[in-house]
C-alpha atoms as a PDB file:
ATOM      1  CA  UNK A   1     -53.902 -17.309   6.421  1.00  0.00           C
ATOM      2  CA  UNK A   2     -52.737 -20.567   6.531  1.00  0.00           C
ATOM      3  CA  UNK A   3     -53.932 -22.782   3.286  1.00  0.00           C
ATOM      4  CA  UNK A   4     -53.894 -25.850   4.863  1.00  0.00           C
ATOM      5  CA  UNK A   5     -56.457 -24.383   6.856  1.00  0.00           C
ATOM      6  CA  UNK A   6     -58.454 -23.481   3.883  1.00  0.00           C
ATOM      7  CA  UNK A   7     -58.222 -27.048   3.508  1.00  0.00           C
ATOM      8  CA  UNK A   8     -59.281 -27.929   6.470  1.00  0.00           C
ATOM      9  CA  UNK A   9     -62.498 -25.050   6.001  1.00  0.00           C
ATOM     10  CA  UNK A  10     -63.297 -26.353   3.141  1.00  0.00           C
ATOM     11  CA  UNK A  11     -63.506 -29.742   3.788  1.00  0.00           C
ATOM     12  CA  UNK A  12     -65.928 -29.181   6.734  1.00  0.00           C
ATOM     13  CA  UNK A  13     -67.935 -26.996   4.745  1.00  0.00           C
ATOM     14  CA  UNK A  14     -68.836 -30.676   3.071  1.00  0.00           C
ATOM     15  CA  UNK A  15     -69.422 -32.404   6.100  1.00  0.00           C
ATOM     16  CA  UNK A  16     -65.713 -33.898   7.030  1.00  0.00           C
ATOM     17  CA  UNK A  17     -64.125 -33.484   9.671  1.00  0.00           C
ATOM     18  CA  UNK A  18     -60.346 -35.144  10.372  1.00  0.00           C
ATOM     19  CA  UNK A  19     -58.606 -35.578  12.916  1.00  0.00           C
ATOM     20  CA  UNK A  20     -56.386 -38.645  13.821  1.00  0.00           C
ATOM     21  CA  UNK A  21     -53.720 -37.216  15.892  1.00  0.00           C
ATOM     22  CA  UNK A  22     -51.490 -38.565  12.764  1.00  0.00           C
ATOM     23  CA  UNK A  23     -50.625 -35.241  11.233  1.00  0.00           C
ATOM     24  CA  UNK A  24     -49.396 -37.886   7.993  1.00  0.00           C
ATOM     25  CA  UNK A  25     -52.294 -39.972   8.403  1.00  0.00           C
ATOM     26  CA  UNK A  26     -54.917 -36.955   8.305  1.00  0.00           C
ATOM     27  CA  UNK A  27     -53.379 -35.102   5.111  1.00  0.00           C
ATOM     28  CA  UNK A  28     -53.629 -39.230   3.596  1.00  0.00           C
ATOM     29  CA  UNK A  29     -57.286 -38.805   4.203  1.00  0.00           C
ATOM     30  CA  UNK A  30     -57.723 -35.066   3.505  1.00  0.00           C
ATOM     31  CA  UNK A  31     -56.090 -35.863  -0.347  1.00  0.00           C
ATOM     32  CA  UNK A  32     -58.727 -38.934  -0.129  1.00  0.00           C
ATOM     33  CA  UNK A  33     -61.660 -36.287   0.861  1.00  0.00           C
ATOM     34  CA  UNK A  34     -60.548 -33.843  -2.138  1.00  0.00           C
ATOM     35  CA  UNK A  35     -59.734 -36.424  -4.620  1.00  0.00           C
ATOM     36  CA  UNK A  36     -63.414 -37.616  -3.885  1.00  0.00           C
ATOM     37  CA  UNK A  37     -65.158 -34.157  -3.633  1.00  0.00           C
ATOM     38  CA  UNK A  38     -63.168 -33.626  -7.356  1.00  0.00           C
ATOM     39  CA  UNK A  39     -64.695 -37.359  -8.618  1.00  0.00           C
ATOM     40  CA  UNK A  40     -68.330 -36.091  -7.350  1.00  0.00           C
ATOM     41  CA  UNK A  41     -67.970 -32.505  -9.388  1.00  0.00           C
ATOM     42  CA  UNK A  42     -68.137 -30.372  -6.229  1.00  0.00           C
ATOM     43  CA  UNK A  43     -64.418 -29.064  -7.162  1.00  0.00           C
ATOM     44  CA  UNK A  44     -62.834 -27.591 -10.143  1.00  0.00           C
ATOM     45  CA  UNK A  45     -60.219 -28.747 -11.624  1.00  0.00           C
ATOM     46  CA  UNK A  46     -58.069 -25.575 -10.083  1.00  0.00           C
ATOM     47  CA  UNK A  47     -58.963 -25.871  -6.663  1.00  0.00           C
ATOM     48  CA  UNK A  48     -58.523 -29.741  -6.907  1.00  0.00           C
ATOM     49  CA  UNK A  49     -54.951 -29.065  -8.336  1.00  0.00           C
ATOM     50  CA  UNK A  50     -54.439 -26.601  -5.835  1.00  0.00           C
ATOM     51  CA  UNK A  51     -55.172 -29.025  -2.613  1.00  0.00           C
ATOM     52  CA  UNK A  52     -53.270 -31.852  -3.686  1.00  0.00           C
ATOM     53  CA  UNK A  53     -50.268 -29.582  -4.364  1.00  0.00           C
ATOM     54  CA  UNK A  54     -50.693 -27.686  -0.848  1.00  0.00           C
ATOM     55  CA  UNK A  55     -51.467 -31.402   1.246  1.00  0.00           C
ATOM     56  CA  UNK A  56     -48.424 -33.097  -0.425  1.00  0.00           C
ATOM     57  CA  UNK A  57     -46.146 -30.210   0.056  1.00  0.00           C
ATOM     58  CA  UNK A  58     -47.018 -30.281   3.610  1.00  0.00           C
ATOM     59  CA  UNK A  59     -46.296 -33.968   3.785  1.00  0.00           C
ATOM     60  CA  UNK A  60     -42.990 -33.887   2.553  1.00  0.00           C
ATOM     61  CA  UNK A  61     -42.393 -30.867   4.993  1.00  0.00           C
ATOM     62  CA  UNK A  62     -43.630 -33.597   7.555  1.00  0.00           C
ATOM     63  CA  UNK A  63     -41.849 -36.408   6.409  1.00  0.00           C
ATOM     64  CA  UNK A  64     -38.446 -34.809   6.206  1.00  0.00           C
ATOM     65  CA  UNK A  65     -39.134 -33.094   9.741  1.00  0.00           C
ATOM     66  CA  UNK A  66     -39.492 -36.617  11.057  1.00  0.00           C
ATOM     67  CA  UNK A  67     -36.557 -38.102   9.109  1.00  0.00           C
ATOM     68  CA  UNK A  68     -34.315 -35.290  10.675  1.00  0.00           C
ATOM     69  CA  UNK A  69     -35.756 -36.283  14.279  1.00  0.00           C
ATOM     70  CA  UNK A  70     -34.250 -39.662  14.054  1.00  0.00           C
END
């Protein structure tokens, strides 16, 4: 399965849902979401780790998709 889905799963499981039709934008906010969730002592430090490394992976893959588009 896709983990940024698990992202996305888990982050509804806590009441948030996003979607900005700004694929950047939305993992912005999703790292916000998890970094928060982390602060409140709903995640351990592993999972925590684990998100940020999976959303800013998948920005970079973003970014340098859109770098190559121009």
């Amino acid at each position: 399965m896709d983990k940024m889905l698990d992202i996305y799963e888990l982050l509804k499981t806590y009441g948030t849902y996003i979607y900005t039709r700004d694929p950047i934008g939305d993992l912005m906010l999703m790292e916000d979401e998890i970094r928060e969730l982390y602060k409140a002592n709903v995640l351990d430090s592993k999972d925590y780790q684990m998100a940020l490394l999976l959303i800013r992976q998948e920005t970079t893959k973003l970014r340098m998709k859109e770098n190559n588009q121009s």
